[in-house]
N, C-alpha and C. Protein backbone atom coordinates (compact mmCIF):
# COMPACT_ATOMS: atom_id res chain seq x y z
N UNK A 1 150.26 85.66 28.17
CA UNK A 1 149.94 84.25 28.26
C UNK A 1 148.46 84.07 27.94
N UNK A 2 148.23 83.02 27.17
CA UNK A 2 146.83 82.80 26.60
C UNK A 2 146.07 81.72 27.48
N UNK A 3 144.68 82.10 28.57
CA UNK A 3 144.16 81.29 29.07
C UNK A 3 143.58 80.09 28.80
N UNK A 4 143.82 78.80 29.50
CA UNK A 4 143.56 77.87 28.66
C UNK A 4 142.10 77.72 28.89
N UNK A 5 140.94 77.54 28.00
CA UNK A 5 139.86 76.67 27.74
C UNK A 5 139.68 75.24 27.70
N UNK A 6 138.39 74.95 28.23
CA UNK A 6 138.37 73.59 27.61
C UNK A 6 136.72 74.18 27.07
N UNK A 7 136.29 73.28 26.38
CA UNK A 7 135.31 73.25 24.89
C UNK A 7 134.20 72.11 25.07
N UNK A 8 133.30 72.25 24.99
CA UNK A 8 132.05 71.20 25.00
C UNK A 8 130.96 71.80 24.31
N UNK A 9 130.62 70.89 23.17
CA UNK A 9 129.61 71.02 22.54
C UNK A 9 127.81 70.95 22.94
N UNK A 10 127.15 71.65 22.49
CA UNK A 10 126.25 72.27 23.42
C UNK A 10 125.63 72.35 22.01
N UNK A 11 123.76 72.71 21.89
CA UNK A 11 122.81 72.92 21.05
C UNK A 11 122.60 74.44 21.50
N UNK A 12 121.88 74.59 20.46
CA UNK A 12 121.11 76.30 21.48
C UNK A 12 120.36 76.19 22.04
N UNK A 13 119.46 75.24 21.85
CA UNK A 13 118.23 74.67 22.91
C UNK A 13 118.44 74.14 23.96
N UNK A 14 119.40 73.00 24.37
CA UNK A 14 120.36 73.07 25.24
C UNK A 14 120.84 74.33 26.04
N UNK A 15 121.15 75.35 25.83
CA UNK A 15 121.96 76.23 26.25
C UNK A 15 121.01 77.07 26.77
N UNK A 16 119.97 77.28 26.17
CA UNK A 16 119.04 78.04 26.70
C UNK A 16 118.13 77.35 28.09
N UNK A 17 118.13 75.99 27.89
CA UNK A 17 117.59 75.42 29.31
C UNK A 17 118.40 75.18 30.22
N UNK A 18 119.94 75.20 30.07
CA UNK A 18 120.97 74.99 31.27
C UNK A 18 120.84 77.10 31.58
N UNK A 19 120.74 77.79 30.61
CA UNK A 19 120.37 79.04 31.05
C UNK A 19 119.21 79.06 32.24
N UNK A 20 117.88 78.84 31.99
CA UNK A 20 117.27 78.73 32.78
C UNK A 20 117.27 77.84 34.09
N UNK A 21 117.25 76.95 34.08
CA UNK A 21 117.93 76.07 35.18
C UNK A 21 118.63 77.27 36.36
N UNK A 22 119.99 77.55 35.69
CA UNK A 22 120.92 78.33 36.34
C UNK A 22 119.77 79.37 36.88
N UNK A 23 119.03 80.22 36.44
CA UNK A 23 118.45 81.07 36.50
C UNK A 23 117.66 81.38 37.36
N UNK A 24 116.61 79.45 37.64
CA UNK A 24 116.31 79.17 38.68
C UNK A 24 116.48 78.68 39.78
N UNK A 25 118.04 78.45 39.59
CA UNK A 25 118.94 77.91 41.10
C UNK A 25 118.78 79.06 41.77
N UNK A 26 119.36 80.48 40.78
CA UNK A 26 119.41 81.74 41.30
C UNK A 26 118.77 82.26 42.37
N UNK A 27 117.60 82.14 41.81
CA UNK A 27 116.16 82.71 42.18
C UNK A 27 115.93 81.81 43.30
N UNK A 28 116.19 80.70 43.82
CA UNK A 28 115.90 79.41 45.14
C UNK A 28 116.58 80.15 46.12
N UNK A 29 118.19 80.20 45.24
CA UNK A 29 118.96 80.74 46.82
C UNK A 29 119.30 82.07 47.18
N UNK A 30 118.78 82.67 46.66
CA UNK A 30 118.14 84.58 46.73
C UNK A 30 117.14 84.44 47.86
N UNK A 31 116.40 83.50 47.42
CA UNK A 31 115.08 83.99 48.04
C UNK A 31 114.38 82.83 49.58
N UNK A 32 115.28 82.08 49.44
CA UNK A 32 115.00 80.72 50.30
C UNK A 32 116.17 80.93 50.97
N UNK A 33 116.54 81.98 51.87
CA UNK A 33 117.20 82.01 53.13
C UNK A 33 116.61 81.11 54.13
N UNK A 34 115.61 81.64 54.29
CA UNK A 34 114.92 81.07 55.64
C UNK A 34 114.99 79.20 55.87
N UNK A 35 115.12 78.92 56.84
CA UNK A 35 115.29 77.21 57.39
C UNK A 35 114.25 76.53 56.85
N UNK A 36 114.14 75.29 56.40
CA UNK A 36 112.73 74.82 55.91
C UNK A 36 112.70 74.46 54.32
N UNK A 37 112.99 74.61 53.53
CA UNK A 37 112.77 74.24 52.17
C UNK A 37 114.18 73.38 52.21
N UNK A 38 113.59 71.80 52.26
CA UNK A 38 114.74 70.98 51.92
C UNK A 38 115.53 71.00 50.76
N UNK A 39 115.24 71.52 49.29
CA UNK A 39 116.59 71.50 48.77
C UNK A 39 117.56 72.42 49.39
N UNK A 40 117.27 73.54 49.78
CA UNK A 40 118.19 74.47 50.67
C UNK A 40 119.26 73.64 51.70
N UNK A 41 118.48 72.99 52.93
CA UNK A 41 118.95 72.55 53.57
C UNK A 41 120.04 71.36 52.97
N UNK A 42 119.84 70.53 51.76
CA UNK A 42 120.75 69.90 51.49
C UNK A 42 121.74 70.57 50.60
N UNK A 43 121.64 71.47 50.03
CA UNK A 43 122.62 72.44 50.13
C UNK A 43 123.62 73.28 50.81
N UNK A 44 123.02 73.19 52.19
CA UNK A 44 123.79 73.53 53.07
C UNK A 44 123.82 72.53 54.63
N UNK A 45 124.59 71.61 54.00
CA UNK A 45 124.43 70.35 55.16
C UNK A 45 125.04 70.73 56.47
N UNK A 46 124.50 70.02 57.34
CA UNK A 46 124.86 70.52 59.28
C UNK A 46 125.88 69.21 59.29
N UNK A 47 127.34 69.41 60.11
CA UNK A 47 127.38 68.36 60.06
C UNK A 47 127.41 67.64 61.87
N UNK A 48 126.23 68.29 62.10
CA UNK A 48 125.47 67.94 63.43
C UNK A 48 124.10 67.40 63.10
N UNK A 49 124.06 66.85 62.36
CA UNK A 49 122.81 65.73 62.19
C UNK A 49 121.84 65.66 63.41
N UNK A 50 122.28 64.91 64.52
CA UNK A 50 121.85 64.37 65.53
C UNK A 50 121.53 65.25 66.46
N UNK A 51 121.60 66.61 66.48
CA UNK A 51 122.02 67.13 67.19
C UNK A 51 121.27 68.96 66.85
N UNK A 52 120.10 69.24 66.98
CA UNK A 52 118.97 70.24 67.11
C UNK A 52 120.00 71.64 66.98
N UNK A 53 120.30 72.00 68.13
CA UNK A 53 120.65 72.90 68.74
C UNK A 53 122.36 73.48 67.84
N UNK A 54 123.15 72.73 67.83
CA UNK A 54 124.42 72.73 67.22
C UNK A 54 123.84 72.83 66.22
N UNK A 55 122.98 72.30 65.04
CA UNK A 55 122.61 72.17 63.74
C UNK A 55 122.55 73.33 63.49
N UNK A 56 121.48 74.26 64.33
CA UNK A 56 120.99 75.52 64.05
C UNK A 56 121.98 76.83 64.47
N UNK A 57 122.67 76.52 65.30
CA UNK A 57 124.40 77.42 65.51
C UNK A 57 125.11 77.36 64.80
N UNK A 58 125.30 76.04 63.94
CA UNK A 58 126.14 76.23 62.46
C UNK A 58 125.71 76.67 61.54
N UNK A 59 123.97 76.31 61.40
CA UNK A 59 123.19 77.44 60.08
C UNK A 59 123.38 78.40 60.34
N UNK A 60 123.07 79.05 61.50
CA UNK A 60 123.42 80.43 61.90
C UNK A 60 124.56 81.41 61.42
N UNK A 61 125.73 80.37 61.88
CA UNK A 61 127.32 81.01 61.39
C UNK A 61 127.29 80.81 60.13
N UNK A 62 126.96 79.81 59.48
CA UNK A 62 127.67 79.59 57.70
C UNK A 62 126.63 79.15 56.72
N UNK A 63 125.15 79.55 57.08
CA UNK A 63 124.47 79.01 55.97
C UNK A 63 124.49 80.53 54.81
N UNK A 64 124.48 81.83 55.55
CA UNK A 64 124.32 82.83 54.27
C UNK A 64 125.72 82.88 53.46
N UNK A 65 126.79 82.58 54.27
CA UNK A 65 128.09 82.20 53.29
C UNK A 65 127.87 81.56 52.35
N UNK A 66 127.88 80.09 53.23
CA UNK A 66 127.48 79.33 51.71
C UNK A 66 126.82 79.74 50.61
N UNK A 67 125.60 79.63 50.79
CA UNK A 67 124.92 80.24 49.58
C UNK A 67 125.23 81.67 49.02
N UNK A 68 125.80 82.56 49.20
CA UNK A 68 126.98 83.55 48.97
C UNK A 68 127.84 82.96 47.50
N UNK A 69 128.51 82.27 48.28
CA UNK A 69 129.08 81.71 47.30
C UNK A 69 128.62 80.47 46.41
N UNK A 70 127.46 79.83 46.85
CA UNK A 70 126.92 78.95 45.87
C UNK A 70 126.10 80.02 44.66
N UNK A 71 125.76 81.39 44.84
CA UNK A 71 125.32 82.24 44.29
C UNK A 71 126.45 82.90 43.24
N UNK A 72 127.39 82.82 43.76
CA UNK A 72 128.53 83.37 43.11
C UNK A 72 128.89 82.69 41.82
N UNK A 73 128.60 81.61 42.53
CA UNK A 73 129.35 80.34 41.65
C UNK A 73 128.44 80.62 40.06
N UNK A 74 127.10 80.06 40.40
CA UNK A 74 125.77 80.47 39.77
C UNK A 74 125.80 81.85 38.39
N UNK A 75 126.24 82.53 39.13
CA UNK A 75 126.35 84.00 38.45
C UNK A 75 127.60 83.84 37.28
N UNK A 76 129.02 83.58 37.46
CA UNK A 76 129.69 83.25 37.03
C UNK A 76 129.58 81.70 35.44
N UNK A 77 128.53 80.99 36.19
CA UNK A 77 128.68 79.92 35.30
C UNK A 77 127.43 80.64 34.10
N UNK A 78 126.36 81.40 34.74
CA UNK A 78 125.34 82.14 33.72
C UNK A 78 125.85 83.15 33.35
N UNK A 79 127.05 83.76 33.09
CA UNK A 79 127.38 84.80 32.51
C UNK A 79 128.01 84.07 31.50
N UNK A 80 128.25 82.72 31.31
CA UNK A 80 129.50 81.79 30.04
C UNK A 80 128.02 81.84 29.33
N UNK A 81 126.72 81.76 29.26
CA UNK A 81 125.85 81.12 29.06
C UNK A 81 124.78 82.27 27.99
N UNK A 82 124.16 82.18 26.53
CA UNK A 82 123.82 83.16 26.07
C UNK A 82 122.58 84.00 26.73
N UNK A 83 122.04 84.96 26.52
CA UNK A 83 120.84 86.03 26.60
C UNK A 83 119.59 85.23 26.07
N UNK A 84 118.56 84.93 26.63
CA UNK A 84 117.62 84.59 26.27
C UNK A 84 116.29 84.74 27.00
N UNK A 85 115.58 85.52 25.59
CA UNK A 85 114.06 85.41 25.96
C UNK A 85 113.00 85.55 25.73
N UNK A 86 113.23 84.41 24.95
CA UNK A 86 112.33 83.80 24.16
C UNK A 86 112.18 82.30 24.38
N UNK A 87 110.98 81.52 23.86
CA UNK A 87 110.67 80.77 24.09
C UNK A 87 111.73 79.48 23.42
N UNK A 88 111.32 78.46 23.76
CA UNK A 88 112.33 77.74 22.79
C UNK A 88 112.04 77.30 21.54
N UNK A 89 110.80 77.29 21.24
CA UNK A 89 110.40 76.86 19.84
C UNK A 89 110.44 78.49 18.87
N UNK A 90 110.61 79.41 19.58
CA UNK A 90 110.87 80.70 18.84
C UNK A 90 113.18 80.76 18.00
N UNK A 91 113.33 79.55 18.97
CA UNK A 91 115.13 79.60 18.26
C UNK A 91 114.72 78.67 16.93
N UNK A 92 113.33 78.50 17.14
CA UNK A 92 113.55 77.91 14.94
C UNK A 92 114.92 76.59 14.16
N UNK A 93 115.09 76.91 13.44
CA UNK A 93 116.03 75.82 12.88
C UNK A 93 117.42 75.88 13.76
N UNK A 94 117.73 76.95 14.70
CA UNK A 94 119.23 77.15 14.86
C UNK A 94 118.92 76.25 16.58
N UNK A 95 117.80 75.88 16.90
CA UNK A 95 117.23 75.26 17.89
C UNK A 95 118.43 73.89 18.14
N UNK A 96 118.72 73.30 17.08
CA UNK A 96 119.48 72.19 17.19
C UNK A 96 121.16 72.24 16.58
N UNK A 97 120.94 73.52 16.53
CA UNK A 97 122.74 73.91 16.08
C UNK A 97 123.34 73.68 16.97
N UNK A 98 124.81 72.95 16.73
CA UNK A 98 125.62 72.71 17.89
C UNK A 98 126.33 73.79 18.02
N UNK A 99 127.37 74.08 19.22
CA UNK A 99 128.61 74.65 18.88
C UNK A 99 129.43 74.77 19.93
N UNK A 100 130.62 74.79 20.26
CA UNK A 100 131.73 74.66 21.05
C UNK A 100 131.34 75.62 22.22
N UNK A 101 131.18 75.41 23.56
CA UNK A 101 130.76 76.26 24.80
C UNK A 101 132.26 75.64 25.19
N UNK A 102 132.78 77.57 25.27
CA UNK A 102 134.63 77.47 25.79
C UNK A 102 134.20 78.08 27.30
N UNK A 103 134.92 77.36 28.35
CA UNK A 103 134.66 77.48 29.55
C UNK A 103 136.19 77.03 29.71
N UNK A 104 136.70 78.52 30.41
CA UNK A 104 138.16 78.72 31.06
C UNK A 104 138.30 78.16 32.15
N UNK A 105 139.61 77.01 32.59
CA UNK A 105 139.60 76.56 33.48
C UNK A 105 139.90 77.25 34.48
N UNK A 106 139.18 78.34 34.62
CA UNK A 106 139.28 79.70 35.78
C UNK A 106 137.79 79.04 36.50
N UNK A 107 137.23 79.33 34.85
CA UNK A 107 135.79 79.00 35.52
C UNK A 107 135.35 77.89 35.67
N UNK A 108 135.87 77.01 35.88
CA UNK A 108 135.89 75.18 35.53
C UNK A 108 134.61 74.72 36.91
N UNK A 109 135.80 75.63 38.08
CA UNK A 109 135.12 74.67 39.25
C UNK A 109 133.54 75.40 39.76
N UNK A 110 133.55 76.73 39.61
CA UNK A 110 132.56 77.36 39.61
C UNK A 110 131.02 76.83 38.89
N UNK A 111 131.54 76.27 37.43
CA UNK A 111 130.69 75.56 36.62
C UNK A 111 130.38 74.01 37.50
N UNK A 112 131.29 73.22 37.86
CA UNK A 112 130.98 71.61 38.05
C UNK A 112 130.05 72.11 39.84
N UNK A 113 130.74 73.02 40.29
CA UNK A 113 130.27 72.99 41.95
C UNK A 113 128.41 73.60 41.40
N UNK A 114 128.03 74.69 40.29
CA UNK A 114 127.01 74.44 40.11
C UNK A 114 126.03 73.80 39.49
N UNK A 115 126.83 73.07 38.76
CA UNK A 115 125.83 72.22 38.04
C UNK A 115 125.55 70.42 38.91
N UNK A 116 126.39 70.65 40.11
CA UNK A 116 126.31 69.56 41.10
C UNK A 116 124.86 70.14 42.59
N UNK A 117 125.25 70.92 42.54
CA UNK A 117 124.19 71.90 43.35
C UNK A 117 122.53 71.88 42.54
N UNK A 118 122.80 71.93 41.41
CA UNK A 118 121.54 72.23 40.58
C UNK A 118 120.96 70.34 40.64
N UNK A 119 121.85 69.74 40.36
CA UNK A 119 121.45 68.17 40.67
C UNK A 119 120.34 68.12 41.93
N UNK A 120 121.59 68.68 43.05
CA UNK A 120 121.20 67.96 44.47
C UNK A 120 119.91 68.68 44.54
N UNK A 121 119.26 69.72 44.33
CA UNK A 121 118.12 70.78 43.95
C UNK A 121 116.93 69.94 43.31
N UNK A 122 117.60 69.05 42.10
CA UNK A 122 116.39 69.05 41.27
C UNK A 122 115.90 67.41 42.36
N UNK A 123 117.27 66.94 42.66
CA UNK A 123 116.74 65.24 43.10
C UNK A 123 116.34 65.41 44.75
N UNK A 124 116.78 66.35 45.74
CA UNK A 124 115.65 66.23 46.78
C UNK A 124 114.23 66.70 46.26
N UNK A 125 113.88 67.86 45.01
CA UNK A 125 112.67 67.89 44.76
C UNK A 125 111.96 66.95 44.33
N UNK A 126 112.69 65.67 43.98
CA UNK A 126 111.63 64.35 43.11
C UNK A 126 112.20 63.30 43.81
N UNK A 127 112.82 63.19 44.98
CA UNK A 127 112.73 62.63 46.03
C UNK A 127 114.26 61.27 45.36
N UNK A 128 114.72 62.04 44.41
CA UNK A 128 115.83 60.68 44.06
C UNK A 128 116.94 60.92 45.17
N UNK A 129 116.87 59.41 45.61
CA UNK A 129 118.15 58.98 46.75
C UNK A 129 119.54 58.41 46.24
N UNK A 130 119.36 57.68 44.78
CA UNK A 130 120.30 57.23 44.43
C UNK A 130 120.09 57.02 42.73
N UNK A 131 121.30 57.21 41.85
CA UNK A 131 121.25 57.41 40.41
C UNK A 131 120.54 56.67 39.99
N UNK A 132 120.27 55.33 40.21
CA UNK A 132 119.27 54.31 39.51
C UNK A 132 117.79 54.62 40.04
N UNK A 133 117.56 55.71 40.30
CA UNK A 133 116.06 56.18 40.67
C UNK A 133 115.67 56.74 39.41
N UNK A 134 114.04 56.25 39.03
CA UNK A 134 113.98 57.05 37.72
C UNK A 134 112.55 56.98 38.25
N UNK A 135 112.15 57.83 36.86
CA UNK A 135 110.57 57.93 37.53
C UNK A 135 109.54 58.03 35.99
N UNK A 136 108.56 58.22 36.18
CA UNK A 136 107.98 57.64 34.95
C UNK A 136 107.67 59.32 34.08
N UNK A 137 107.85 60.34 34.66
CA UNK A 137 107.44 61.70 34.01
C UNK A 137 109.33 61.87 33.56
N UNK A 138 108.94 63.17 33.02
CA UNK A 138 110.10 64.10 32.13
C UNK A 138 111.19 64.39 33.17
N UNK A 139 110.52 64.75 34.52
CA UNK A 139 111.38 65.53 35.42
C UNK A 139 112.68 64.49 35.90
N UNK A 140 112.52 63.08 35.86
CA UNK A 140 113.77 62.69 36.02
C UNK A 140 114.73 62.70 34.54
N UNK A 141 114.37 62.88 33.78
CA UNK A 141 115.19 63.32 32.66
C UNK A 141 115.87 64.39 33.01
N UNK A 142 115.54 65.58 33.24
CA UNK A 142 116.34 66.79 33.44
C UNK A 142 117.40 66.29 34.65
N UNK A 143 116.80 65.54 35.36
CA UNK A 143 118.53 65.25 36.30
C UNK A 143 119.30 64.48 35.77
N UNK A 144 118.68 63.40 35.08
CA UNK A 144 120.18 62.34 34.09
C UNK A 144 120.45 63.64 33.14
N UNK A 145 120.09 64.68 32.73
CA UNK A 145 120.77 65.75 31.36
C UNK A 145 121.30 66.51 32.10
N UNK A 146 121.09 66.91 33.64
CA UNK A 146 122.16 67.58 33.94
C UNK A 146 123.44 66.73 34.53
N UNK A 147 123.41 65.46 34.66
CA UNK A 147 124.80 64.67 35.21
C UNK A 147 125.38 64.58 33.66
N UNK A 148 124.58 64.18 32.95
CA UNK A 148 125.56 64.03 31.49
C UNK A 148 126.32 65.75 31.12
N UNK A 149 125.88 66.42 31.20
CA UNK A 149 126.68 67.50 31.15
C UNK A 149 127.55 67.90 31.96
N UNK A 150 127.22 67.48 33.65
CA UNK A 150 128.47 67.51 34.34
C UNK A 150 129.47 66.57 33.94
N UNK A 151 129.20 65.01 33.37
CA UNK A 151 129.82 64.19 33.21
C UNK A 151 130.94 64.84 31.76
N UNK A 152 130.43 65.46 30.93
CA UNK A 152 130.77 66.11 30.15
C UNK A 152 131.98 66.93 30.14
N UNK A 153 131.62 67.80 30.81
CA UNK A 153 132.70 69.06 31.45
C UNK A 153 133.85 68.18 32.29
N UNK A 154 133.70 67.25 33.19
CA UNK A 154 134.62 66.36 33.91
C UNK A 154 135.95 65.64 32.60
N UNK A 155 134.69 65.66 31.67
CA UNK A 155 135.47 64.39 30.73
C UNK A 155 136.38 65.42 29.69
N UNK A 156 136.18 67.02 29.43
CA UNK A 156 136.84 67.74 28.95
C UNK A 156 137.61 68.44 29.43
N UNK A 157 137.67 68.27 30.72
CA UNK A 157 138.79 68.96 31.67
C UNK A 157 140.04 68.04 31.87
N UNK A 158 139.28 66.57 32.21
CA UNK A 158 140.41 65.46 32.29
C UNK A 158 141.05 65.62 30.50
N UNK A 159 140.50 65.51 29.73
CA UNK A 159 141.38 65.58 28.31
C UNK A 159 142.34 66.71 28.26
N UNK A 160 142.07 68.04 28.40
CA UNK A 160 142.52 69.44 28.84
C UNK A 160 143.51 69.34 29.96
N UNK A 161 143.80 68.41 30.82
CA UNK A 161 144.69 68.09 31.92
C UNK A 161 145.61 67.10 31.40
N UNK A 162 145.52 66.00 30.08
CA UNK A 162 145.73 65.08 29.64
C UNK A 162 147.29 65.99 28.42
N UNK A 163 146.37 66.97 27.76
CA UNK A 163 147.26 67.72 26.79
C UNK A 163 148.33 68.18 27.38
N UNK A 164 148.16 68.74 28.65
CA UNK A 164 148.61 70.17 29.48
C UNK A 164 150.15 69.26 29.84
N UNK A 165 150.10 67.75 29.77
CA UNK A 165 150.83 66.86 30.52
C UNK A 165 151.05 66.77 31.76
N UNK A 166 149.47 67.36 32.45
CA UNK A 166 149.60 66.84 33.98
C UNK A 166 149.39 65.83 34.29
């Protein structure tokens, strides 16, 4: 039986900064165990809010899981993703080549759960509360380019679910 794919078109320059990105989710939740760095913590929500003591008994039990597997996830979606290292103005003319990024709906959810994680990462760092937050530098760009690519993958899975006649 032949696994099904779904397909989204991607640049190499593109591909090489959702590489890095991934790279540096990596590197956050490797190394940012410890309590205290709020994108972490909204990554791994308490759902004892109100409540000190319980908050820190549930980090206790399930925050290295989580990120376990938010790491997993991570690893999996940067292994679909090419080798790079080099700069980006060193990919030259092939910088803006498109081409079909096949992502098996094995690896579907692994991909959307991190590229939703990498969101919530980049927007507690620039303090966005809600999508119509923008800001006047580059850095809110990289969070509308990573929802359009999640939006992306959503919109080629629903087509891929559409064929399948589910």
């Amino acid at each position: 039986m032949t696994a099904i794919t779904i397909s989204t078109p991607i640049t190499a320059v593109e591909e090489l900064h959702l590489a890095r990105l991934v790279d540096d989710f990596l590197e956050l939740i490797d190394t940012s165990r410890d309590v205290g760095d709020p994108a972490v913590e909204r990554l791994t929500p308490s759902p004892y809010p109100g409540d000190q003591g319980s908050t820190a008994a549930f980090a206790e039990a399930t925050r290295n899981d989580l990120l376990d597997r938010r790491a997993a996830d991570a690893r999996r979606m940067r292994a679909s993703l090419g080798d790079f290292d080099e700069d980006p103005t060193a990919l030259g003319d092939a910088a803006l080549e498109s081409r079909d990024l096949a992502i098996s709906l094995d690896e579907l959810d692994p991909w959307l759960r991190t590229l939703t994680a990498i969101r919530l990462v980049i927007a507690t760092r620039l303090g966005i509360t809600a999508d119509d937050d923008s800001g006047e530098d580059g850095r809110h760009q990289v969070y509308d380019w990573v929802g359009y690519r999640l939006e992306l993958l959503i919109q080629a899975a629903d087509d891929a679910g559409a064929g399948l006649g589910s």
